[in-house]
C-alpha atoms as a PDB file:
ATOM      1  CA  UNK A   1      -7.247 -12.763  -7.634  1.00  0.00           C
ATOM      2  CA  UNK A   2      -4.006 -11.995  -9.282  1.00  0.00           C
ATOM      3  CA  UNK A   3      -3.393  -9.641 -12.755  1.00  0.00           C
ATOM      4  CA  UNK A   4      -3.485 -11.724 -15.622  1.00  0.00           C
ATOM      5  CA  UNK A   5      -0.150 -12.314 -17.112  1.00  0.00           C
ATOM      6  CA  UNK A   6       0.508 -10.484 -20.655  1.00  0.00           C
ATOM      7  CA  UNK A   7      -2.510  -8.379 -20.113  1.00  0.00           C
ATOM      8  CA  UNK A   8      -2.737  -3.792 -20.047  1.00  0.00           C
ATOM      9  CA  UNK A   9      -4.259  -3.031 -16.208  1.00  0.00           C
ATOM     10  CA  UNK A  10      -4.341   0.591 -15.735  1.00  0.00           C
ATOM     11  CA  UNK A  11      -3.004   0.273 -12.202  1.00  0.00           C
ATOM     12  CA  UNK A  12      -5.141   2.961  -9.973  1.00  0.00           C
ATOM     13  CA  UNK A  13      -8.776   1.362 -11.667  1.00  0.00           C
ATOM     14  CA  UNK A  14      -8.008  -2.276 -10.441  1.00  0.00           C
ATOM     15  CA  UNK A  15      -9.453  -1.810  -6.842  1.00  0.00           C
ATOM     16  CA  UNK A  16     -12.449   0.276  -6.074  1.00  0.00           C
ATOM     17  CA  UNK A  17     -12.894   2.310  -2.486  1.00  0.00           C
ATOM     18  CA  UNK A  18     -15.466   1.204  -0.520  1.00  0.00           C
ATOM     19  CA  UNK A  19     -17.051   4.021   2.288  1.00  0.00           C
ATOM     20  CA  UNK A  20     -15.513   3.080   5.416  1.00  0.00           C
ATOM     21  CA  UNK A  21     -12.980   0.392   4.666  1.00  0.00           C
ATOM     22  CA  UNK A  22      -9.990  -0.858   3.256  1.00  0.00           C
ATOM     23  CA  UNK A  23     -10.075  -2.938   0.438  1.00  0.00           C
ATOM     24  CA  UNK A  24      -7.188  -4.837  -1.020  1.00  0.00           C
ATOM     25  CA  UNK A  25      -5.970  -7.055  -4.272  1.00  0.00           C
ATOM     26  CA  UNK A  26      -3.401  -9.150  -4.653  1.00  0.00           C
ATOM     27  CA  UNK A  27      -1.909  -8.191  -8.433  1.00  0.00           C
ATOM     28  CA  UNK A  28       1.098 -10.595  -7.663  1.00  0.00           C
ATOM     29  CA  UNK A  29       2.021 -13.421  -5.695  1.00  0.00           C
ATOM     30  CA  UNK A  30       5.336 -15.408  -5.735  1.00  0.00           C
ATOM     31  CA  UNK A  31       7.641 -16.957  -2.863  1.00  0.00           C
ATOM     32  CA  UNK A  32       9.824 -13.885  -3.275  1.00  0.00           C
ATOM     33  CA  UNK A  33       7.567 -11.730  -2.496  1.00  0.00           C
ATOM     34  CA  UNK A  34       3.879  -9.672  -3.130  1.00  0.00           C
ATOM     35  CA  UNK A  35       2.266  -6.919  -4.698  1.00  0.00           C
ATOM     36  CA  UNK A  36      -1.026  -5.523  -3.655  1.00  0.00           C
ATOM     37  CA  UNK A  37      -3.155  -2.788  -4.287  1.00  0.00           C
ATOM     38  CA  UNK A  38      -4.887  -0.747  -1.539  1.00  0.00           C
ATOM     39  CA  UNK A  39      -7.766   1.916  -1.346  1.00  0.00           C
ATOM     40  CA  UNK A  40      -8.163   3.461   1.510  1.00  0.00           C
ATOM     41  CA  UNK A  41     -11.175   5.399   2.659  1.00  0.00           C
ATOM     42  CA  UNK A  42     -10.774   8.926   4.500  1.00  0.00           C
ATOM     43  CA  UNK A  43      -9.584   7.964   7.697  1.00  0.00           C
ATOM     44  CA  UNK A  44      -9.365   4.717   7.469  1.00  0.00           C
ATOM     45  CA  UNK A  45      -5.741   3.236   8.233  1.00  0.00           C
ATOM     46  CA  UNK A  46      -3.520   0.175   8.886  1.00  0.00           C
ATOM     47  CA  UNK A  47      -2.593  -0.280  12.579  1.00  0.00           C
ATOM     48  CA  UNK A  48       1.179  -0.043  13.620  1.00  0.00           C
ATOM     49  CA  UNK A  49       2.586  -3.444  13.277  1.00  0.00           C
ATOM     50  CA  UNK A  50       6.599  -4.800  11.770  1.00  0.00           C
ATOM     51  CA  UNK A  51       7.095  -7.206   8.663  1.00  0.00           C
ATOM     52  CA  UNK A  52      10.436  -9.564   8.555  1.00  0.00           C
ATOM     53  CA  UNK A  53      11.193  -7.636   5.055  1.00  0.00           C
ATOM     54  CA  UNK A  54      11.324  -4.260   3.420  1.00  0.00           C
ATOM     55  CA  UNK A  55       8.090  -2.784   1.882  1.00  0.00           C
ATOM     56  CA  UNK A  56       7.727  -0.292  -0.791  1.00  0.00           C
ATOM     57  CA  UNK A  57       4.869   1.828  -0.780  1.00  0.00           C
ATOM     58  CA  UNK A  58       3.777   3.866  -3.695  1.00  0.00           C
ATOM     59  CA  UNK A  59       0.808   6.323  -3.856  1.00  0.00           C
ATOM     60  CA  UNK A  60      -1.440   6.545  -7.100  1.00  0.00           C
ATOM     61  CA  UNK A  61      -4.368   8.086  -5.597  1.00  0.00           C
ATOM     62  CA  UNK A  62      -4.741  10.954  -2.933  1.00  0.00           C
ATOM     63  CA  UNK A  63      -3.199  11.442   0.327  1.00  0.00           C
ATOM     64  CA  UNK A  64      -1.466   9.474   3.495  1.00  0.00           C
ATOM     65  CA  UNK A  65       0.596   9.197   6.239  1.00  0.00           C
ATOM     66  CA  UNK A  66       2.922   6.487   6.529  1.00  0.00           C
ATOM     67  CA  UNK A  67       4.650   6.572   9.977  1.00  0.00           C
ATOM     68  CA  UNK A  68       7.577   4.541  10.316  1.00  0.00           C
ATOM     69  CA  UNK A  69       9.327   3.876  13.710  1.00  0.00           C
ATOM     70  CA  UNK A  70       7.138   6.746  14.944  1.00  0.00           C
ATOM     71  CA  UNK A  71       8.030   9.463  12.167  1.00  0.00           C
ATOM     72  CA  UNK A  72       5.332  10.393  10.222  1.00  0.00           C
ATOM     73  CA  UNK A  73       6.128  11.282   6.544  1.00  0.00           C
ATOM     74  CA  UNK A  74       3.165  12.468   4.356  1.00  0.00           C
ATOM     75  CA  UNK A  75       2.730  11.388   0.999  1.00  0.00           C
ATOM     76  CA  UNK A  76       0.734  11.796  -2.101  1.00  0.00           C
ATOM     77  CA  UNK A  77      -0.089  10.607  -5.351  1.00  0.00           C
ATOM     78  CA  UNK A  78       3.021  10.173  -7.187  1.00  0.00           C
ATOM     79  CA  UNK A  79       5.642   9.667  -4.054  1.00  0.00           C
ATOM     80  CA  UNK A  80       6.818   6.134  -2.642  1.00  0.00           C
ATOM     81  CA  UNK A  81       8.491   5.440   0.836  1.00  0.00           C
ATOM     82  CA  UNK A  82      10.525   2.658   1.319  1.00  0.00           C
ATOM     83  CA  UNK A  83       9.388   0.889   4.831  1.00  0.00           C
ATOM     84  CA  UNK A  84      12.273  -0.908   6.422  1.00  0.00           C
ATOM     85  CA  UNK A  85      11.904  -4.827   7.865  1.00  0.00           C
ATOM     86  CA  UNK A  86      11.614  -4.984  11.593  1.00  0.00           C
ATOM     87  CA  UNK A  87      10.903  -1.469  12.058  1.00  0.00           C
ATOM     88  CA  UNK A  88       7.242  -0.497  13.285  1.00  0.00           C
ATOM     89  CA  UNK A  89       5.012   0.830  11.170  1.00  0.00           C
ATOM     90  CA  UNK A  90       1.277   2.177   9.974  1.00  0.00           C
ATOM     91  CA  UNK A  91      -0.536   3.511   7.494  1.00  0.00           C
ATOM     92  CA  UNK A  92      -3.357   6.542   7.910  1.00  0.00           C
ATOM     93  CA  UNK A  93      -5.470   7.639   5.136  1.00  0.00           C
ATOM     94  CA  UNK A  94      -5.411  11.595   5.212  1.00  0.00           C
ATOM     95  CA  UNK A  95      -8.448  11.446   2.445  1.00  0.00           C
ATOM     96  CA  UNK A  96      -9.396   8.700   0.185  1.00  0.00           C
ATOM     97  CA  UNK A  97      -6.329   7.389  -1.014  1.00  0.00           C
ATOM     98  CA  UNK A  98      -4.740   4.167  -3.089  1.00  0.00           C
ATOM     99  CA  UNK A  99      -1.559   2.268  -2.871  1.00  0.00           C
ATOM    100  CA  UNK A 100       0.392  -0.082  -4.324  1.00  0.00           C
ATOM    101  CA  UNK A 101       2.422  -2.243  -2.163  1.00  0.00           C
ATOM    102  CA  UNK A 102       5.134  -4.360  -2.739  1.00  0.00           C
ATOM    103  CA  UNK A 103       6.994  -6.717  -0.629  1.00  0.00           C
ATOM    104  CA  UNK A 104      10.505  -8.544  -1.489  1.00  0.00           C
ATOM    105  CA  UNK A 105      11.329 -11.495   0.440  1.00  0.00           C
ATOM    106  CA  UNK A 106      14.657 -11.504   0.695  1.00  0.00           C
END
């Protein structure tokens, strides 16, 4: 379900971490693109995979590891990494950890 429009979200409370999983919410959804929230748990992570456009990953909450074309770069709460289209990546949950992702299709 997407953010309501005109309406205060504080950003890191609007998905909750379930043990064991990854949970996600669409905030936004247009043709040029997505945004969508992530909590990781500990150890949970995204397998490596590509995307046809760039990605921008932000942390709000704890720690990860976002390896892109096989370099890992560590980031935490308060850092963003830019993912590039067409290059592999993944995402590892170092501990419990949130995200906000957001994809431009363009």
């Amino acid at each position: 379900m997407e953010t309501s429009p005109a309406e205060v979200s504080r950003t890191v409370d609007l998905v909750a971490y379930q043990p064991g999983s990854v949970v996600s919410r669409i905030v936004l959804k247009r043709a040029a693109g997505n945004v969508t929230l992530f909590a990781f748990d500990a150890g949970q992570e995204l397998s490596e995979h590509t995307a046809p456009y760039d990605a921008l990953v932000q942390v709000l909450d704890g720690e990860a590891e976002v390896t892109i074309a096989g370099q890992p770069h560590r980031l935490r709460a308060g850092e963003l990494i830019l993912m590039p289209a067409n290059r592999p990546h993944a995402v590892r949950a170092l501990a419990r950890f949130k995200m906000l992702l957001t994809m431009i299709r363009s």
